[in-house]
PDB file of N, CA and C in Angstrom:
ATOM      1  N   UNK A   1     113.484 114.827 113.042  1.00  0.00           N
ATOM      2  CA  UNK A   1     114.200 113.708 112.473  1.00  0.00           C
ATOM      3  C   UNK A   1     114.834 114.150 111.158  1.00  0.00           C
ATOM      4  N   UNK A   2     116.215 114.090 111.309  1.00  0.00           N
ATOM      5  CA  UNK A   2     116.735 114.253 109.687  1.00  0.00           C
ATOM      6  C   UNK A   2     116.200 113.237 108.947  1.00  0.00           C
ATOM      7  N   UNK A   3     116.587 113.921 107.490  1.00  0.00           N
ATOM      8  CA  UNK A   3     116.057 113.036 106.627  1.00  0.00           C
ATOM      9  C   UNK A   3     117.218 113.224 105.333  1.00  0.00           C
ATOM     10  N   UNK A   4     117.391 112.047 104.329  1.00  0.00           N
ATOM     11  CA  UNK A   4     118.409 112.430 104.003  1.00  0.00           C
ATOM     12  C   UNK A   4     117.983 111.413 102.790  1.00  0.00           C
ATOM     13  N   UNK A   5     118.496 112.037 101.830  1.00  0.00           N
ATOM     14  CA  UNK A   5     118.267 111.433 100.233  1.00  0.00           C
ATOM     15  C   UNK A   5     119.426 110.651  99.646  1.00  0.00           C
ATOM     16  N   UNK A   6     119.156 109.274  98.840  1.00  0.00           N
ATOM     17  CA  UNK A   6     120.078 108.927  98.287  1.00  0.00           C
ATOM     18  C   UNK A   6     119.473 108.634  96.203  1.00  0.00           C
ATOM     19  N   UNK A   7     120.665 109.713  95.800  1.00  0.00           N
ATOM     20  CA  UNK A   7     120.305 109.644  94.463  1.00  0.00           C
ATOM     21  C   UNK A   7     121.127 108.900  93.908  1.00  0.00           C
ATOM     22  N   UNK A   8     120.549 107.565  93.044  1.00  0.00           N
ATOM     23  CA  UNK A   8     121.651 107.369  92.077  1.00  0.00           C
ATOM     24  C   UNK A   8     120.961 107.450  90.131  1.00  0.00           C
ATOM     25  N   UNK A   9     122.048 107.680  89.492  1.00  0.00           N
ATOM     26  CA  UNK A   9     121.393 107.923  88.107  1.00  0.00           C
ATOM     27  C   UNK A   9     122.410 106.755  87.622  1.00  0.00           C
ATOM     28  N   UNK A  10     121.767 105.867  86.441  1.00  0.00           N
ATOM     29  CA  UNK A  10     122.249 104.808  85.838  1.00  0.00           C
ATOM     30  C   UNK A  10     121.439 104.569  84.594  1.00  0.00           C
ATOM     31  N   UNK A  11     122.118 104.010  83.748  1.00  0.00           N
ATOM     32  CA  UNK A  11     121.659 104.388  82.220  1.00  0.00           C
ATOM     33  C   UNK A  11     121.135 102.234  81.885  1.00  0.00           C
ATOM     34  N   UNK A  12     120.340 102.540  82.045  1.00  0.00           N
ATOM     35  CA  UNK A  12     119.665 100.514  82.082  1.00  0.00           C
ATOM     36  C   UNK A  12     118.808 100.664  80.771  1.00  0.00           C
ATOM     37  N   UNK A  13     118.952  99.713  80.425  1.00  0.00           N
ATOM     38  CA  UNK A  13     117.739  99.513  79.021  1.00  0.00           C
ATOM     39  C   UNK A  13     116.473  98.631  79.539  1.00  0.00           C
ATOM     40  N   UNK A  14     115.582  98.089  78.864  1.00  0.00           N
ATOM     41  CA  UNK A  14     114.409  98.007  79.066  1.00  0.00           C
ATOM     42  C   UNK A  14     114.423  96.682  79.615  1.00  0.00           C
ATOM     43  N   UNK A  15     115.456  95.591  79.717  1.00  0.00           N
ATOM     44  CA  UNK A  15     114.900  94.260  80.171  1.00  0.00           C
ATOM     45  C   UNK A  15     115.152  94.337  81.557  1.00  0.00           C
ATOM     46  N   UNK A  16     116.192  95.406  82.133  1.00  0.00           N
ATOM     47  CA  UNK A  16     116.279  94.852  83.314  1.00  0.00           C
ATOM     48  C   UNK A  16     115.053  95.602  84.144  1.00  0.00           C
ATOM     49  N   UNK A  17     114.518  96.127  83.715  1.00  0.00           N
ATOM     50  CA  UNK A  17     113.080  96.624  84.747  1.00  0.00           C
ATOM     51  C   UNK A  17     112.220  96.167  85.994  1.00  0.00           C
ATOM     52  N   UNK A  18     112.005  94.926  85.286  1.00  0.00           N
ATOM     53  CA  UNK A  18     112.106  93.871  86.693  1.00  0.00           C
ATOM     54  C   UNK A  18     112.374  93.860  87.747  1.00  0.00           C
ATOM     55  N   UNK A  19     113.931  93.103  87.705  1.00  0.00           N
ATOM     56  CA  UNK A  19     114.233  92.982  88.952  1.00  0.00           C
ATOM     57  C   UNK A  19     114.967  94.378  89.333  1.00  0.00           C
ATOM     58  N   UNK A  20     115.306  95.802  88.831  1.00  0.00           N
ATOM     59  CA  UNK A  20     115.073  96.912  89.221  1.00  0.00           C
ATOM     60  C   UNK A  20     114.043  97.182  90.432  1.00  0.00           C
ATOM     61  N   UNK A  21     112.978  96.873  89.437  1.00  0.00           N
ATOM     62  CA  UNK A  21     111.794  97.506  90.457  1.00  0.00           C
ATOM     63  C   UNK A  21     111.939  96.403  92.017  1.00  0.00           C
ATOM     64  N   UNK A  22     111.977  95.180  91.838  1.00  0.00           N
ATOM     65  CA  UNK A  22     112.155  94.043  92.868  1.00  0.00           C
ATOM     66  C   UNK A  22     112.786  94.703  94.001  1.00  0.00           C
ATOM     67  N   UNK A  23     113.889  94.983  93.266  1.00  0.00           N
ATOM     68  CA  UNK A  23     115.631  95.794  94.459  1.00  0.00           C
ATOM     69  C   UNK A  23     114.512  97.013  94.905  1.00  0.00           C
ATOM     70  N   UNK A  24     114.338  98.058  94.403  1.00  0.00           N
ATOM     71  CA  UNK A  24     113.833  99.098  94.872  1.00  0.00           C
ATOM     72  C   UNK A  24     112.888  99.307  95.789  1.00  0.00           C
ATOM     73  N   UNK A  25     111.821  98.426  95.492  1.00  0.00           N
ATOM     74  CA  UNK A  25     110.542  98.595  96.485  1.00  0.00           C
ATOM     75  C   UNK A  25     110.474  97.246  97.602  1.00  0.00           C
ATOM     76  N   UNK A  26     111.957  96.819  97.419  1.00  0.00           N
ATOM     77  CA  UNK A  26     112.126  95.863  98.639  1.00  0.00           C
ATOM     78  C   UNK A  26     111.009  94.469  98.539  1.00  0.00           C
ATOM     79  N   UNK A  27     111.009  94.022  97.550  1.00  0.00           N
ATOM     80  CA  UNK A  27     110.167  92.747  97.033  1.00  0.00           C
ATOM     81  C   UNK A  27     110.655  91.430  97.669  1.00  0.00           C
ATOM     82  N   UNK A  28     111.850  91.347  98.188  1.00  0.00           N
ATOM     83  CA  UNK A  28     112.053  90.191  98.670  1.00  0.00           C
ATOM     84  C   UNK A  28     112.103  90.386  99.547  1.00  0.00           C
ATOM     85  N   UNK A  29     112.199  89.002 100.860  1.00  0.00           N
ATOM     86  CA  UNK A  29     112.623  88.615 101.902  1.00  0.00           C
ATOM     87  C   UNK A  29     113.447  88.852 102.643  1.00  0.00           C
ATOM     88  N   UNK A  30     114.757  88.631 101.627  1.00  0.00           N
ATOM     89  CA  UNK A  30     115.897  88.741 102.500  1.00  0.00           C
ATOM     90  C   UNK A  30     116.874  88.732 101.160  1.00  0.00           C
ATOM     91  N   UNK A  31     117.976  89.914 101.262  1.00  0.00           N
ATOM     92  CA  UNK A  31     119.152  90.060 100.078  1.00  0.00           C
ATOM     93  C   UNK A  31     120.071  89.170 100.992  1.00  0.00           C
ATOM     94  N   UNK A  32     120.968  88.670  99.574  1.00  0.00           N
ATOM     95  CA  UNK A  32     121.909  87.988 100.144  1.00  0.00           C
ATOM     96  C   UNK A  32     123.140  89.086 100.093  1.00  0.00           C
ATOM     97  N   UNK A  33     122.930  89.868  99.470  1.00  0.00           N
ATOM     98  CA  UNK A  33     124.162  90.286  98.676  1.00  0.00           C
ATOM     99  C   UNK A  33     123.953  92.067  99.803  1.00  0.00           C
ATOM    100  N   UNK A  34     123.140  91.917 100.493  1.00  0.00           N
ATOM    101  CA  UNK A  34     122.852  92.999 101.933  1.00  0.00           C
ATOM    102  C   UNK A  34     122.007  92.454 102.758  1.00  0.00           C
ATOM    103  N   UNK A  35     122.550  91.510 103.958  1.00  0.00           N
ATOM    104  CA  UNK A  35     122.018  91.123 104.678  1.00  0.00           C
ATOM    105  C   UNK A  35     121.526  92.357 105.802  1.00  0.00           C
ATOM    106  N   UNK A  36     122.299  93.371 105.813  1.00  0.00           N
ATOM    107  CA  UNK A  36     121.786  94.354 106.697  1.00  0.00           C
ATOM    108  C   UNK A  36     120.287  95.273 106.595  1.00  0.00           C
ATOM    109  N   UNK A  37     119.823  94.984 105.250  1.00  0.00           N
ATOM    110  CA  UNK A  37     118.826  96.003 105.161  1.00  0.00           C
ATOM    111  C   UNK A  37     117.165  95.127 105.686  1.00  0.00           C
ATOM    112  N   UNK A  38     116.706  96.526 106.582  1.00  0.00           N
ATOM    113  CA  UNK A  38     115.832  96.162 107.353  1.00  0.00           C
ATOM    114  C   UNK A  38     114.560  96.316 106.636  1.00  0.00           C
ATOM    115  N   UNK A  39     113.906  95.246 105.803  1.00  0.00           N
ATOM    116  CA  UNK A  39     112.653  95.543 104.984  1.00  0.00           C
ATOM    117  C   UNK A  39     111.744  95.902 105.616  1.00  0.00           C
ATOM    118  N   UNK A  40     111.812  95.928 107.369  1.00  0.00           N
ATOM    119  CA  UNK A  40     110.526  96.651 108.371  1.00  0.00           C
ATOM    120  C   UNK A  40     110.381  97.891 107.992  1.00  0.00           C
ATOM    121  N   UNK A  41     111.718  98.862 107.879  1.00  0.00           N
ATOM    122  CA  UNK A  41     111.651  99.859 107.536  1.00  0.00           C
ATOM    123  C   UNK A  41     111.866 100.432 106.337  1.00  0.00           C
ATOM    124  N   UNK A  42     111.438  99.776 105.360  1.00  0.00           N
ATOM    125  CA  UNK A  42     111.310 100.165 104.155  1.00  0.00           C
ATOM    126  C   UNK A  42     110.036 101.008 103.897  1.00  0.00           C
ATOM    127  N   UNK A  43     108.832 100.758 104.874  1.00  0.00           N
ATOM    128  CA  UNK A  43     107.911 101.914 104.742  1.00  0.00           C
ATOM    129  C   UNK A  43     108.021 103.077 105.395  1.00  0.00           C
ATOM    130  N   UNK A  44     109.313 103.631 105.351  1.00  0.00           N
ATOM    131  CA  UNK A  44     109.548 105.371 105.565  1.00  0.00           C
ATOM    132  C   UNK A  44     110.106 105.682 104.544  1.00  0.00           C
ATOM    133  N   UNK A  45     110.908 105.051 103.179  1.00  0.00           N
ATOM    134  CA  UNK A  45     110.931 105.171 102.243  1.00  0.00           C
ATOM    135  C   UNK A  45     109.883 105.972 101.168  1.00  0.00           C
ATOM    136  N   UNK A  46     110.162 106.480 100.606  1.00  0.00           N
ATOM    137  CA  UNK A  46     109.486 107.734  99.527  1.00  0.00           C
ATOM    138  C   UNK A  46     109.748 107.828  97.983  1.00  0.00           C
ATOM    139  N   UNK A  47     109.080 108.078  97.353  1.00  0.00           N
ATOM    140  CA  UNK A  47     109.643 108.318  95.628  1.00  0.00           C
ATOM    141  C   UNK A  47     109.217 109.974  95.401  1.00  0.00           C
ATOM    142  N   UNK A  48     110.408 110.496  94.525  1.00  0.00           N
ATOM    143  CA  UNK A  48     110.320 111.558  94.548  1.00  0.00           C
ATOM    144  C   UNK A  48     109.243 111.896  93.319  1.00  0.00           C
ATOM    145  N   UNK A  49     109.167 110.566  92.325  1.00  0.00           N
ATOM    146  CA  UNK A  49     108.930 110.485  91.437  1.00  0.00           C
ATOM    147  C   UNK A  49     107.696 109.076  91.460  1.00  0.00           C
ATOM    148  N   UNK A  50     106.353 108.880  91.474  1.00  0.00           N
ATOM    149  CA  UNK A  50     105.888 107.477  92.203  1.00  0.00           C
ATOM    150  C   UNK A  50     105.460 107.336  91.069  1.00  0.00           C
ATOM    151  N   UNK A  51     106.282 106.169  90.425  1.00  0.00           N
ATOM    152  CA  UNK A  51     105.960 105.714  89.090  1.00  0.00           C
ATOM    153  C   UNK A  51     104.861 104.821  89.331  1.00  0.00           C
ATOM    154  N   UNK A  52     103.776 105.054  88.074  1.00  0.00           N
ATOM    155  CA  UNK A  52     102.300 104.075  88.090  1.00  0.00           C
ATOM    156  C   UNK A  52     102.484 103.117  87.743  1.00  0.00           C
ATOM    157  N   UNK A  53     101.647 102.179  88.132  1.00  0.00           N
ATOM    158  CA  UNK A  53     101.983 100.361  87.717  1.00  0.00           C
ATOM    159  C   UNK A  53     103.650 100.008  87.189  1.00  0.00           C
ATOM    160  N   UNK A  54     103.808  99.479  86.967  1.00  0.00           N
ATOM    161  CA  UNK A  54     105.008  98.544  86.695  1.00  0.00           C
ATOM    162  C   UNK A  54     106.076  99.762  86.118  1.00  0.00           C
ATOM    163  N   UNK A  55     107.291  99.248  86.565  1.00  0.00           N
ATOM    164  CA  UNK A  55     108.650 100.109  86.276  1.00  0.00           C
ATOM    165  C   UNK A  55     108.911 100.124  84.899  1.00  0.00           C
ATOM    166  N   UNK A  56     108.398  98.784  84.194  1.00  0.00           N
ATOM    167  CA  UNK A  56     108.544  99.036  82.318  1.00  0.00           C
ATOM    168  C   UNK A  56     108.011 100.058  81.851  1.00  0.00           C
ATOM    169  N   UNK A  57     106.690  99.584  82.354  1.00  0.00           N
ATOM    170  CA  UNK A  57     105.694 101.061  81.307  1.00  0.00           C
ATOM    171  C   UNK A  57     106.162 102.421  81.497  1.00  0.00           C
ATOM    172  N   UNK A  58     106.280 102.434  83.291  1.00  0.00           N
ATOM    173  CA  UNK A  58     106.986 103.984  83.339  1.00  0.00           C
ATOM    174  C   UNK A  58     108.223 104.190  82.779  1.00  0.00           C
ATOM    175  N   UNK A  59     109.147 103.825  82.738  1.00  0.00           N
ATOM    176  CA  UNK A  59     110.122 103.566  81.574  1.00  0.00           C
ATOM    177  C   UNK A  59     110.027 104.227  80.153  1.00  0.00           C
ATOM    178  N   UNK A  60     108.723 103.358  79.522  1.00  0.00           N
ATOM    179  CA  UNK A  60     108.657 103.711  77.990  1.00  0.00           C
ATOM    180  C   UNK A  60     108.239 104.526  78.421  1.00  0.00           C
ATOM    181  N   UNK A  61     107.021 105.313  79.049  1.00  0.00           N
ATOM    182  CA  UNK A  61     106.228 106.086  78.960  1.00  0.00           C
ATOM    183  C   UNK A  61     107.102 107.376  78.717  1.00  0.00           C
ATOM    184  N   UNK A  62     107.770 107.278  79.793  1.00  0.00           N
ATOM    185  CA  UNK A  62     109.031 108.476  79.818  1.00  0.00           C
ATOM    186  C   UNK A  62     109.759 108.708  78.945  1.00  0.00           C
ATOM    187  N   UNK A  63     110.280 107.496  78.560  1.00  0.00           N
ATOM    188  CA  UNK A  63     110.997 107.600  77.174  1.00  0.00           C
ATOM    189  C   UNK A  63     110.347 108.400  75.897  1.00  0.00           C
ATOM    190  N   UNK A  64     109.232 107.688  75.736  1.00  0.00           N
ATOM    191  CA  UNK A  64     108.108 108.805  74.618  1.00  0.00           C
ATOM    192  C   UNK A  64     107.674 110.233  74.941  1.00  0.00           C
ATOM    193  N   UNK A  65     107.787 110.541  76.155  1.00  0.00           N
ATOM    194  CA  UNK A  65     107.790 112.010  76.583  1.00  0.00           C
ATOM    195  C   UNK A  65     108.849 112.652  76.422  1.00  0.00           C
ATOM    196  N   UNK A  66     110.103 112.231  76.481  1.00  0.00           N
ATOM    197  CA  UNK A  66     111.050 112.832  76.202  1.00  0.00           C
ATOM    198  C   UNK A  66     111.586 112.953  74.604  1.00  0.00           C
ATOM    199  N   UNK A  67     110.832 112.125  73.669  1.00  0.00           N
ATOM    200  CA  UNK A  67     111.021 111.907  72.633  1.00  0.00           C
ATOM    201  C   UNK A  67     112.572 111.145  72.300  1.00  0.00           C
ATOM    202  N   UNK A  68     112.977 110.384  73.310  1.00  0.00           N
ATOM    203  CA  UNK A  68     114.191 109.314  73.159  1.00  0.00           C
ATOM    204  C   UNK A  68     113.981 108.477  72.339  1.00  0.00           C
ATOM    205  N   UNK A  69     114.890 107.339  71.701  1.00  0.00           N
ATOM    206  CA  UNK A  69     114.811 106.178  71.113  1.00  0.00           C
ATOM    207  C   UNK A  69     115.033 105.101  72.199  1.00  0.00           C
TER     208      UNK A  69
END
């Protein structure tokens, strides 16, 4: 089975973390705004990177590792 990666990089500040994480790990029901995506198969989905508890903390956390503002 191929397998095939989609990267995107985007520069977000800290409030939208939230509903980030929501979109990403497929938290809702049903998008309005992509009725096509099949949340059955959202568990073949992968992180290259599996951020711990909540998308904020990993956020700052990262941020202070990198020594960013």
């Amino acid at each position: 089975m191929a397998q095939h990666a989609i990267l995107r990089f985007e520069k977000h500040k800290g409030n939208p973390a939230r509903p980030l994480e929501a979109h990403h790990e497929r938290q809702k029901e049903q998008y309005a705004s992509n009725p096509d995506i099949d949340t059955i198969r959202s568990k073949y989905n992968f992180h290259i990177v599996k951020p711990e508890g909540r998308y904020y903390h990993f956020i700052q956390s990262r941020i202070e590792q990198a020594g960013c503002r």
